[in-house]
C-alpha atoms as a PDB file:
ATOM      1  CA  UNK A   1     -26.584   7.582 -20.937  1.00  0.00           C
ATOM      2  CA  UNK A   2     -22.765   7.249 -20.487  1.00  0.00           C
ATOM      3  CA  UNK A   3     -22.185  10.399 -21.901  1.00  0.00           C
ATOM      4  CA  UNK A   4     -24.628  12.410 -19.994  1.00  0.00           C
ATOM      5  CA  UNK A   5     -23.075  10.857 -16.828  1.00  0.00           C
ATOM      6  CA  UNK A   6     -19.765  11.788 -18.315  1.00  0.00           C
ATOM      7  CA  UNK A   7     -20.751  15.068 -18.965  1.00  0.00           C
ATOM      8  CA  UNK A   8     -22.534  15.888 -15.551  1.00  0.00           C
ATOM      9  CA  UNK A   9     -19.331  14.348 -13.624  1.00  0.00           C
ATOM     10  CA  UNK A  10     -17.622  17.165 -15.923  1.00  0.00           C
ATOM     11  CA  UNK A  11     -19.238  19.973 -14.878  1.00  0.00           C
ATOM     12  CA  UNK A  12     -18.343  19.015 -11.817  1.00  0.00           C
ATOM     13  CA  UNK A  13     -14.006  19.203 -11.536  1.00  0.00           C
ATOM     14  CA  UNK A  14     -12.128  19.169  -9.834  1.00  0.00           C
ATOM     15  CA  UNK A  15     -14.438  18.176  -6.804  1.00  0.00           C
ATOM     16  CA  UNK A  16     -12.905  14.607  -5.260  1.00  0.00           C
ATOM     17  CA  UNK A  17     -15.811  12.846  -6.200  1.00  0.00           C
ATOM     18  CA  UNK A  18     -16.209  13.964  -9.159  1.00  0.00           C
ATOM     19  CA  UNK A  19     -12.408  13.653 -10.122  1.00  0.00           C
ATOM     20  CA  UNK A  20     -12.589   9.879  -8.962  1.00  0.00           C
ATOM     21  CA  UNK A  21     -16.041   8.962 -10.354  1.00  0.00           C
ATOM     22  CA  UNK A  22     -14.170  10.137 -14.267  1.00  0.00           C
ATOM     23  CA  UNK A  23     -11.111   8.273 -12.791  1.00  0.00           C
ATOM     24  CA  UNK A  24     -12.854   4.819 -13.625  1.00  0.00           C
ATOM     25  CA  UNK A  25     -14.565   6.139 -17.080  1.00  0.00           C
ATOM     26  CA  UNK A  26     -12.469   4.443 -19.813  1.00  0.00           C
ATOM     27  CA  UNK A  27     -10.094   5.714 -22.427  1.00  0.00           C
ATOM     28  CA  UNK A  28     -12.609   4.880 -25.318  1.00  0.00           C
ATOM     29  CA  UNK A  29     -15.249   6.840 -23.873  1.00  0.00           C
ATOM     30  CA  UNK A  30     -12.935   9.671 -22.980  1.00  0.00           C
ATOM     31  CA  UNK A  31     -11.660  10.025 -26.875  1.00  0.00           C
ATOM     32  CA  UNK A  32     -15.361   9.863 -28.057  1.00  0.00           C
ATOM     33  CA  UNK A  33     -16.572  12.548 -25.496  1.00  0.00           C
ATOM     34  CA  UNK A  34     -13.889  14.761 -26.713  1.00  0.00           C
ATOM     35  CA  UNK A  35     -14.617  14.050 -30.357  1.00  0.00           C
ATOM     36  CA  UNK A  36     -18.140  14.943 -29.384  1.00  0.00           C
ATOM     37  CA  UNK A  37     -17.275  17.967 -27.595  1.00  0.00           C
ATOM     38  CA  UNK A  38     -14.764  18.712 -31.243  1.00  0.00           C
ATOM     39  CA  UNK A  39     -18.049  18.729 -33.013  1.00  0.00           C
ATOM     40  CA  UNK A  40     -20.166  20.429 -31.076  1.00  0.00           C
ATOM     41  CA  UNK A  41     -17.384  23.536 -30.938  1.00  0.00           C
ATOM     42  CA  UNK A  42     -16.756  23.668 -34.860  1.00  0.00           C
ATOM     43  CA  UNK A  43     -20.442  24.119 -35.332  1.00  0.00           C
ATOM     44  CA  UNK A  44     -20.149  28.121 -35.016  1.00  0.00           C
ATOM     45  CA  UNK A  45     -17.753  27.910 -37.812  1.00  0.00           C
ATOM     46  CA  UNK A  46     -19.949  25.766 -39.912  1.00  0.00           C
ATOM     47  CA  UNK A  47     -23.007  27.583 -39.399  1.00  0.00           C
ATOM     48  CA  UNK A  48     -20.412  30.609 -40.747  1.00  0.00           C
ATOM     49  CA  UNK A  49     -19.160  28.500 -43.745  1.00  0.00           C
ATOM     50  CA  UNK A  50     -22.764  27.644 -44.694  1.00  0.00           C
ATOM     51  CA  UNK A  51     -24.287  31.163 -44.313  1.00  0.00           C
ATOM     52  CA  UNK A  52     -20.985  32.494 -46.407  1.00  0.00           C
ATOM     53  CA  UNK A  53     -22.053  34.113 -49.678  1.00  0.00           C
ATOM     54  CA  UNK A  54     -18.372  34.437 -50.832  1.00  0.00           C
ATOM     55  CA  UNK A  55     -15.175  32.941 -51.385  1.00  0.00           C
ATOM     56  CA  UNK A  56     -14.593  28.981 -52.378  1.00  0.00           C
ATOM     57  CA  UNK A  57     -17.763  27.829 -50.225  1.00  0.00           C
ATOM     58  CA  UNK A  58     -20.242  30.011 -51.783  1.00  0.00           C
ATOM     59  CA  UNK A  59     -20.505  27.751 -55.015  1.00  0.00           C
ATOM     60  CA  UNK A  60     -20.366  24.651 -53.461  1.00  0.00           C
ATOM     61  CA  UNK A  61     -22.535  21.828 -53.049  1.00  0.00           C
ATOM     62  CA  UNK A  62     -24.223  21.211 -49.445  1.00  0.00           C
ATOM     63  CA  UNK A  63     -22.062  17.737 -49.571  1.00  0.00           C
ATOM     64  CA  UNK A  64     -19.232  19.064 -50.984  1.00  0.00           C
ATOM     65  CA  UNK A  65     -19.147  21.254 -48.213  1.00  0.00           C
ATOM     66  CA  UNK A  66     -19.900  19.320 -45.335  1.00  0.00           C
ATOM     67  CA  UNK A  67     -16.493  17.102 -46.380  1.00  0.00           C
ATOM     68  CA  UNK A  68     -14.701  20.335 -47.325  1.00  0.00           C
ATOM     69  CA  UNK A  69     -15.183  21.427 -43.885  1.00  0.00           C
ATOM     70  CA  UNK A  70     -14.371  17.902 -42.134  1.00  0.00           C
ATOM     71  CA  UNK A  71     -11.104  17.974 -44.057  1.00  0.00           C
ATOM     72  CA  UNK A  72     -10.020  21.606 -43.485  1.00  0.00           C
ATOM     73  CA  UNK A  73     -11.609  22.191 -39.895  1.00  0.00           C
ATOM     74  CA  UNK A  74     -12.705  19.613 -37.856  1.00  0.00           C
ATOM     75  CA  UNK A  75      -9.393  17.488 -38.524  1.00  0.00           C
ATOM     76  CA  UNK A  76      -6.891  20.187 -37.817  1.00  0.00           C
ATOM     77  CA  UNK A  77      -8.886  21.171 -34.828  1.00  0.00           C
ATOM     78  CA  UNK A  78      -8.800  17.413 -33.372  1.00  0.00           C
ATOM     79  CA  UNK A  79      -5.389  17.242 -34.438  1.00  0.00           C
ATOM     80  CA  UNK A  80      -4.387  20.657 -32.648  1.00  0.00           C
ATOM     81  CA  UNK A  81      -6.443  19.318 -29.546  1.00  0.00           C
ATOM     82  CA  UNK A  82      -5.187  16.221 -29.133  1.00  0.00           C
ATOM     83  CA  UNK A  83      -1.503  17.972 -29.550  1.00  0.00           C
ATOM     84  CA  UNK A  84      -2.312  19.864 -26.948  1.00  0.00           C
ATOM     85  CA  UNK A  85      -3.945  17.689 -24.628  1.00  0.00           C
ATOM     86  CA  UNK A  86      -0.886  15.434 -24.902  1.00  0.00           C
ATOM     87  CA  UNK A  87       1.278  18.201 -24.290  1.00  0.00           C
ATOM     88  CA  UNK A  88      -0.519  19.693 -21.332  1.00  0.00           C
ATOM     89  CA  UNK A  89      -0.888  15.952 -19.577  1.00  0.00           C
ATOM     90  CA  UNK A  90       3.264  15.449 -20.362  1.00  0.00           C
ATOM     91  CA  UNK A  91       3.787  18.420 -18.465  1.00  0.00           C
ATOM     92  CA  UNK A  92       1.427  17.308 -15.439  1.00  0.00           C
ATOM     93  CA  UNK A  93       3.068  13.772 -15.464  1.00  0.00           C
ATOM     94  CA  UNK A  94       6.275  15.819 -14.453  1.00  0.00           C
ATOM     95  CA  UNK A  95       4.370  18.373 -11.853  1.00  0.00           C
ATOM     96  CA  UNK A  96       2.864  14.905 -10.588  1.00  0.00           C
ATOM     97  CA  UNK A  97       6.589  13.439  -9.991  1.00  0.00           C
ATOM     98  CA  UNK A  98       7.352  16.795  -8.198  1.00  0.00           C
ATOM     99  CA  UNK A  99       4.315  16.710  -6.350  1.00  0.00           C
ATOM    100  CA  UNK A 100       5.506  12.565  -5.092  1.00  0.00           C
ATOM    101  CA  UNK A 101       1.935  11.287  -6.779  1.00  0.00           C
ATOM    102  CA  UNK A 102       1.756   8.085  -8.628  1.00  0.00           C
ATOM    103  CA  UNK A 103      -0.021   9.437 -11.811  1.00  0.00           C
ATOM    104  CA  UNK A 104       0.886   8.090 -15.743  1.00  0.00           C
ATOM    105  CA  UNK A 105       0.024   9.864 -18.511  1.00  0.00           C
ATOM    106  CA  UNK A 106      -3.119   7.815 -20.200  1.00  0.00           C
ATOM    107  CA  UNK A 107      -5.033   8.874 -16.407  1.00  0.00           C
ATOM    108  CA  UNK A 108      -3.874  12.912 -17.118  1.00  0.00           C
ATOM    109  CA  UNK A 109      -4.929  12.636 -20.624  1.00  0.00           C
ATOM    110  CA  UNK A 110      -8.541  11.291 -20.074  1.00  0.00           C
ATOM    111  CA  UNK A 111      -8.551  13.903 -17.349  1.00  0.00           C
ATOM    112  CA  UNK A 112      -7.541  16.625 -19.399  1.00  0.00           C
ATOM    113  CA  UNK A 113     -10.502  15.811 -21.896  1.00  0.00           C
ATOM    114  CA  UNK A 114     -12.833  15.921 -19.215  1.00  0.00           C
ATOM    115  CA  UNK A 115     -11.422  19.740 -17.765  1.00  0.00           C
ATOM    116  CA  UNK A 116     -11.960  20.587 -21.209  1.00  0.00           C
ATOM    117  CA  UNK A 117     -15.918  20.584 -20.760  1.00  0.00           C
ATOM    118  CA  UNK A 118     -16.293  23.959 -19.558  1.00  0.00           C
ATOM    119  CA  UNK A 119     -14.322  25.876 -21.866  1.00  0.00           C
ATOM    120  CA  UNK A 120     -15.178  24.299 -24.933  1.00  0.00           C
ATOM    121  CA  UNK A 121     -18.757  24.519 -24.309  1.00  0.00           C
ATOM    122  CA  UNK A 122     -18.522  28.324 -23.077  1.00  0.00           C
ATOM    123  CA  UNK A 123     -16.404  28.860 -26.962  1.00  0.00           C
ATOM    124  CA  UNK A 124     -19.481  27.281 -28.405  1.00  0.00           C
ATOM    125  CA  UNK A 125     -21.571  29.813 -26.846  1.00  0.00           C
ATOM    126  CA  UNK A 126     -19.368  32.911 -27.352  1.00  0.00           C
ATOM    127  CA  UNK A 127     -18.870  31.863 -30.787  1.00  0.00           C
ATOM    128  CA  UNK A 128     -22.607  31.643 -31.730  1.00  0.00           C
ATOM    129  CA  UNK A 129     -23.018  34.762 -30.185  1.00  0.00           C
ATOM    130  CA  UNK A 130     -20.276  36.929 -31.687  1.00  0.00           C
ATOM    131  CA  UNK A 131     -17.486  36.342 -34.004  1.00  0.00           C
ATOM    132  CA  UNK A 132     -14.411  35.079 -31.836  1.00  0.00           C
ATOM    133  CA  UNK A 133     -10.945  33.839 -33.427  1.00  0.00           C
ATOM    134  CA  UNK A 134      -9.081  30.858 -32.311  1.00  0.00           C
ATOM    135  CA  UNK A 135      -6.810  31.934 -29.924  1.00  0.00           C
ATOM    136  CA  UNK A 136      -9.478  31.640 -27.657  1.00  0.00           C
ATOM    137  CA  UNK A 137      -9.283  28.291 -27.699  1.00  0.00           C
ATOM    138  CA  UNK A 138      -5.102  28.725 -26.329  1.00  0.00           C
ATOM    139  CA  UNK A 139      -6.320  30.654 -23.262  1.00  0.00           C
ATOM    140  CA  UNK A 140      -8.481  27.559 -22.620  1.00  0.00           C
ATOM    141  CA  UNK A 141      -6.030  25.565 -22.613  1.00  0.00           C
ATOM    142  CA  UNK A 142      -4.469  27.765 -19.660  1.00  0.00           C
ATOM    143  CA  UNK A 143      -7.367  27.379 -17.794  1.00  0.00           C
ATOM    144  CA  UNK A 144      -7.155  23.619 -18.941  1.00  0.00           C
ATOM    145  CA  UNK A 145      -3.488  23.099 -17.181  1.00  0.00           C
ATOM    146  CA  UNK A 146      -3.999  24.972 -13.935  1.00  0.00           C
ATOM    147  CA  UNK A 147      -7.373  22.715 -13.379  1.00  0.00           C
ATOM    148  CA  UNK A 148      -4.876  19.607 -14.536  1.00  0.00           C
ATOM    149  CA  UNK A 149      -2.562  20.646 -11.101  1.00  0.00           C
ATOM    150  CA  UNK A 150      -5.662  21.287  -8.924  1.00  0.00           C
ATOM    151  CA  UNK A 151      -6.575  17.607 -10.084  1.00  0.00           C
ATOM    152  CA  UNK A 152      -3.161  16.464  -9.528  1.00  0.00           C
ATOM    153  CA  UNK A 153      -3.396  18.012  -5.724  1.00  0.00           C
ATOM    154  CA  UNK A 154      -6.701  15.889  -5.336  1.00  0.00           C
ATOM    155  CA  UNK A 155      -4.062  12.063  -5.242  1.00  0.00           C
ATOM    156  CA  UNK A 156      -2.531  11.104  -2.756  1.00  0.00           C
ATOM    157  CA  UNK A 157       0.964  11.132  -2.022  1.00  0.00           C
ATOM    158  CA  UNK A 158       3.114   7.446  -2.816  1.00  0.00           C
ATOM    159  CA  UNK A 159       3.273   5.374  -0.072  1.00  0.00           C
ATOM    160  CA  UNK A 160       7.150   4.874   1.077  1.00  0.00           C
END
């Protein structure tokens, strides 16, 4: 139920109340929405890896690979995410210093994860539909950081 709340308050950014309502979700919920959102874009390239007929996965064993693919997908993707994220949410702690707002990192972070709803569920879809490379995913993360300063605009100033 969390997660559909989650999720639904998601869809939602950068409106005030939804910014504020994903404000009080905590960080343990935030990293397992985004390792549920991981999963659910890396099934495109599973469903491509099973349906394969040749190369290393075409002789493989169903479990052999379904850890295959955890090993050399889904863990450089989270890995490559949560690089990113981090990056992205160091560079709004610095915009939010400019901007005179009292905002750490762990808060830009979780809200990071949340902006990333939209684009990682419209990759899913595109990438069901049609075969898209990777790179989309760095023009997400474009659209990621300019909804991270919209978000940032939504605090108030420090009081003096």
């Amino acid at each position: 139920m969390k997660f559909r709340h989650v999720f639904l308050q998601s869809l939602k950014l950068p409106s005030k109340k939804a910014t504020f309502q994903l404000n009080r979700v905590g960080m343990d919920i935030a990293i397992l929405y985004m390792f549920i959102l991981l999963i659910l874009v890396s099934i495109p390239a599973f469903i491509n890896r099973l349906a394969g007929n040749s190369g290393i996965s075409a002789d493989m064993n169903i479990v052999f690979l379904i850890i295959y693919f955890f090993i050399f997908y889904y863990l450089p993707l989270v890995i490559f995410v949560c690089i990113g994220l981090s990056v992205i949410s160091y560079i709004g702690v610095g915009i939010a210093k400019l901007m005179d707002r009292k905002l750490q990192f762990p808060l830009l972070w979780k809200m990071s994860v949340f902006i990333a709803t939209i684009p990682f569920i419209l990759y899913m879809i595109i990438a069901l539909l049609i075969p898209v490379d990777d790179v989309l995913l760095g023009v997400f993360f474009l659209y990621i950081f300019i909804m991270l300063y919209i978000i940032i605009r939504i605090y108030p100033k420090r009081r003096k």
